[in-house]
Every structure is written in structure tokens, then in C-alpha cells.
C-alpha atoms as a PDB file:
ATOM      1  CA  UNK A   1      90.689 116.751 111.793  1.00  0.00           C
ATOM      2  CA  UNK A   2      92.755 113.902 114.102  1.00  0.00           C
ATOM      3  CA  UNK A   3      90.387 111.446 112.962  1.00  0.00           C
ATOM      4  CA  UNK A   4      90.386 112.425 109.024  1.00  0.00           C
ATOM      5  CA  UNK A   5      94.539 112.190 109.268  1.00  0.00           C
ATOM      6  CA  UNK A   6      94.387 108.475 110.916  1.00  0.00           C
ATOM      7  CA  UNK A   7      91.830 107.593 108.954  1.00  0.00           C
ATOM      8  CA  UNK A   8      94.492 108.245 106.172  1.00  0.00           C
ATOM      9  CA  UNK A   9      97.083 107.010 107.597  1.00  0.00           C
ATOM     10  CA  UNK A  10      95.465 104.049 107.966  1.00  0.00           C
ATOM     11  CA  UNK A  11      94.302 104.038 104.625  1.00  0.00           C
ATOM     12  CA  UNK A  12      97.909 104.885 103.076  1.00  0.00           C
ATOM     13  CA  UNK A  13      99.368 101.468 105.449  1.00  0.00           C
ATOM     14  CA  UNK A  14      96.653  98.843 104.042  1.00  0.00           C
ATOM     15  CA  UNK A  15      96.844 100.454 100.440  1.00  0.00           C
ATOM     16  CA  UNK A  16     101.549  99.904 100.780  1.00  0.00           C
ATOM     17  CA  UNK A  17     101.004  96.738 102.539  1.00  0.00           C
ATOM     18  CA  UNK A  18      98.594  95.172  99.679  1.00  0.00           C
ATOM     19  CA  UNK A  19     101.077  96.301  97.338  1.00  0.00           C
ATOM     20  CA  UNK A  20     104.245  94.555  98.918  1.00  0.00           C
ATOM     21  CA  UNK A  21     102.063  91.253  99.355  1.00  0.00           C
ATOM     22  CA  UNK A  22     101.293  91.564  95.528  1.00  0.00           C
ATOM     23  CA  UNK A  23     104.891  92.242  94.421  1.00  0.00           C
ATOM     24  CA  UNK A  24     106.032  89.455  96.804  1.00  0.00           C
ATOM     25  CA  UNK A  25     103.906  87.242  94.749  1.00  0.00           C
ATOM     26  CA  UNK A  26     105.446  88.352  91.698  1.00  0.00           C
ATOM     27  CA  UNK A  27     108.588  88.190  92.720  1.00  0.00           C
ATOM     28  CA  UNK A  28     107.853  84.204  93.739  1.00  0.00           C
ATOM     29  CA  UNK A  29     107.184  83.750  90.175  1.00  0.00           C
ATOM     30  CA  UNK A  30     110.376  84.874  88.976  1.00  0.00           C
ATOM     31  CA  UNK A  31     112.847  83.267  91.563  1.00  0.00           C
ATOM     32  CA  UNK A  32     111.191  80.312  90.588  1.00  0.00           C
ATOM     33  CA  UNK A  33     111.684  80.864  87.234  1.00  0.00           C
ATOM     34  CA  UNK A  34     115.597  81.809  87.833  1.00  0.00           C
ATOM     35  CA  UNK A  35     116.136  78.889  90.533  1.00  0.00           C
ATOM     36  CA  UNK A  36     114.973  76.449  87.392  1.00  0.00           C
ATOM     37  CA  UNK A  37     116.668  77.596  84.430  1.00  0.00           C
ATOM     38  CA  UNK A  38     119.900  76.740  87.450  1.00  0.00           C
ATOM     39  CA  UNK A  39     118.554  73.255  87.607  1.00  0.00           C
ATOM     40  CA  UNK A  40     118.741  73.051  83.988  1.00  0.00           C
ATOM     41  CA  UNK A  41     121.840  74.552  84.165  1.00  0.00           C
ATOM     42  CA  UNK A  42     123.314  72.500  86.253  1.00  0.00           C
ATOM     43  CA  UNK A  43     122.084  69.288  84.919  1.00  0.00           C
ATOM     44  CA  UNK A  44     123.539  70.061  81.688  1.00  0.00           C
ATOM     45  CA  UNK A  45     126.269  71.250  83.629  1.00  0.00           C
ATOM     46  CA  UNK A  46     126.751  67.592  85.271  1.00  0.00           C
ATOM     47  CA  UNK A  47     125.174  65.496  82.644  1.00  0.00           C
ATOM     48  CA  UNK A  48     122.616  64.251  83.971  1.00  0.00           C
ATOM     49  CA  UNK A  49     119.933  65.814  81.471  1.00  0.00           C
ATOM     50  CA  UNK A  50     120.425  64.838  77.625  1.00  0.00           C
ATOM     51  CA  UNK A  51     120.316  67.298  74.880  1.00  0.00           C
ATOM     52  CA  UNK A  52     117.000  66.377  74.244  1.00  0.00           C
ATOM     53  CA  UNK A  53     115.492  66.175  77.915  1.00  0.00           C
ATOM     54  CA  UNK A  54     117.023  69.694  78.181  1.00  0.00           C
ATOM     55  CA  UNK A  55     115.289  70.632  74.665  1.00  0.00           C
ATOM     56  CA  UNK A  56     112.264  70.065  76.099  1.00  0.00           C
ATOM     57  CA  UNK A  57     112.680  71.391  79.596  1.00  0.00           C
ATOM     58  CA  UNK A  58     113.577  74.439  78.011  1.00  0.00           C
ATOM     59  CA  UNK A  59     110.326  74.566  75.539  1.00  0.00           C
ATOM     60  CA  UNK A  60     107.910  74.197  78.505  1.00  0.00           C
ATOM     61  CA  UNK A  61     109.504  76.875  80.138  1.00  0.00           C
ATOM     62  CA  UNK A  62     109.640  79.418  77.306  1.00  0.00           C
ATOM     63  CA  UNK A  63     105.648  78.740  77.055  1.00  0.00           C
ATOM     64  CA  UNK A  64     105.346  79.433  80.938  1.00  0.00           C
ATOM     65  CA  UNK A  65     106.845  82.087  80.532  1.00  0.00           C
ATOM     66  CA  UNK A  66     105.620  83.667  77.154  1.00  0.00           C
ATOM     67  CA  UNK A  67     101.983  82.923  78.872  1.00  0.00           C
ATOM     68  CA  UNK A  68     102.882  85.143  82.198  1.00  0.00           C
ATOM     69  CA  UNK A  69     103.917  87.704  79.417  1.00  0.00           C
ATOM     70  CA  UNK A  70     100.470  87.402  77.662  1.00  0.00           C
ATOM     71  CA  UNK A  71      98.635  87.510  80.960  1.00  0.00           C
ATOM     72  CA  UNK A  72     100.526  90.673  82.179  1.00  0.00           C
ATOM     73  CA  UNK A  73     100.196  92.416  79.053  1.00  0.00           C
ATOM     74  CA  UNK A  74      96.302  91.936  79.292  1.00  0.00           C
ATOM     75  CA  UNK A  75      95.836  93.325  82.651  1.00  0.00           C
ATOM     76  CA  UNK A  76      97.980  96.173  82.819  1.00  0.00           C
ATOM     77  CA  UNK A  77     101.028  94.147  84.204  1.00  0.00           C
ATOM     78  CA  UNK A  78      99.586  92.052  86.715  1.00  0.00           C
ATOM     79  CA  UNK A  79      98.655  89.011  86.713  1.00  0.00           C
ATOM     80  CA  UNK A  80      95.509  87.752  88.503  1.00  0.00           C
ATOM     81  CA  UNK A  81      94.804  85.386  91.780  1.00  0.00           C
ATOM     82  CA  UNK A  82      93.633  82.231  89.666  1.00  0.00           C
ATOM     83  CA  UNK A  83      96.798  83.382  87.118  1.00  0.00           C
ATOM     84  CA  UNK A  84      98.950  83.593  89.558  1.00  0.00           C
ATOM     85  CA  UNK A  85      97.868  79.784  90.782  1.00  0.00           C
ATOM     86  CA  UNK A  86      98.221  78.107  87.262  1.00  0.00           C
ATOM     87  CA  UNK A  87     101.447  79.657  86.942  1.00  0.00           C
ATOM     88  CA  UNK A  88     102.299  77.920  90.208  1.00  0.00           C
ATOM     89  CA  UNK A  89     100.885  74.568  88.933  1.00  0.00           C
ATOM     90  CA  UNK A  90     102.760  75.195  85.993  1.00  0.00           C
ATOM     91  CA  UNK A  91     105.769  75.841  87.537  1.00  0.00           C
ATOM     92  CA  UNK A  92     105.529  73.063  90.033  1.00  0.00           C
ATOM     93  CA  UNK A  93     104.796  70.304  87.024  1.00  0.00           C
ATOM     94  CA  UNK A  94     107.647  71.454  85.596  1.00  0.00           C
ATOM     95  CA  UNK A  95     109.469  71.428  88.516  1.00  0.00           C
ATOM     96  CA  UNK A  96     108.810  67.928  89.150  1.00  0.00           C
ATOM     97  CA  UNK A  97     110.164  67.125  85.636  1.00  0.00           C
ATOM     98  CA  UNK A  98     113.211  68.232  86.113  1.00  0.00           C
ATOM     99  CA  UNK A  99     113.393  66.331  88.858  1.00  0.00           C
ATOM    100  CA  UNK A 100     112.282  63.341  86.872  1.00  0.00           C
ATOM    101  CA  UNK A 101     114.930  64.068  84.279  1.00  0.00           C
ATOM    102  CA  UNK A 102     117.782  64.457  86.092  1.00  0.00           C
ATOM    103  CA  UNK A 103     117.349  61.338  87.960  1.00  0.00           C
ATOM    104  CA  UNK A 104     116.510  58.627  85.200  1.00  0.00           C
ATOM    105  CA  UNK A 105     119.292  56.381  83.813  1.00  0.00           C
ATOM    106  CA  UNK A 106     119.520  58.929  80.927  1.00  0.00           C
ATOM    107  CA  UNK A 107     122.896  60.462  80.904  1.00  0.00           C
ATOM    108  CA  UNK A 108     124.634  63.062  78.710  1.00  0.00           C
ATOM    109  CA  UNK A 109     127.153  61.152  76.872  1.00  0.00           C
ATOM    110  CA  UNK A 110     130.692  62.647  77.268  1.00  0.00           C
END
């Protein structure tokens, strides 16, 4: 009987940690999401991204985003390992864009 309750206790700890580690990969996704829409934001904000470097930021990220909503919707609102890594190469490209953007000799005319 002891060893059939550790045994689930056990059991209960892996099955609640595996959980957290998979929502803390979610949640990675969005708060990368959220912390670029601020660079955006704030390069609009500051002019340092034109109307149409901004157009286009915002069009890659609406298809990043509309493909995370595909992917989740197809397996029951997760998104798998090799998903969850071309979202992240998707998200760091895009990244790296912004960067790109906001730092050329392009500026938002006043």
C-alpha cells in the first residue's frame, strides 16, 4: 500500500512538472509576441520605423501568429516540439528585422 501511494505521488509530480515546462514554453511564445508588437510600438512611437517598414513588420507578425493559431487548432491546443522551434526561428527573424528597421537611415517624417 506505501509503495502504490509513492508510486503515485511520484507519478502525480512528473505528470504537474511536464505540464508547467510545457506552459512555460507557451508562455515564451507569447511574451515574445507582446515584447515585439512594443518594439513596433515604440518605433512608431519615436519614428524610427516608416509607415511602410511598420506595414510590413506588422504583416509578418499577423502570419506568425495566424500560423501558431492553425497549429494549435490542429493538435488540440498545443503546439508541437519542432512547432514550437519554427515559431522561435520565426520569431527571432523577425526579431532581427525590427532591429534592422529601426536602425537604418529611414525615418518617419514628422
Amino acid at each position: 500500500m506505501k509503495r502504490l501511494v509513492i508510486t503515485t505521488v511520484i507519478g502525480s509530480l512528473l505528470l504537474a512538472t511536464a505540464s508547467f515546462a510545457q506552459d512555460d514554453k507557451e508562455g515564451k511564445i507569447q511574451q515574445r509576441k507582446e515584447n515585439q508588437q512594443q518594439r513596433i510600438g515604440n518605433g512608431v512611437k519615436n519614428g524610427s520605423l516608416t509607415a511602410g517598414e511598420t506595414s510590413k513588420l506588422e504583416h509578418q507578425e499577423s502570419k506568425v501568429n495566424k500560423e501558431v493559431r492553425t497549429d494549435r487548432k490542429a493538435n488540440g491546443g498545443n503546439l508541437t516540439n519542432n512547432q514550437k522551434a519554427q515559431v522561435n526561428q520565426q520569431q527571432n527573424k523577425l526579431s532581427k528585422e525590427i532591429y534592422n528597421d529601426k536602425h537604418n537611415a529611414a525615418k518617419q517624417s514628422q
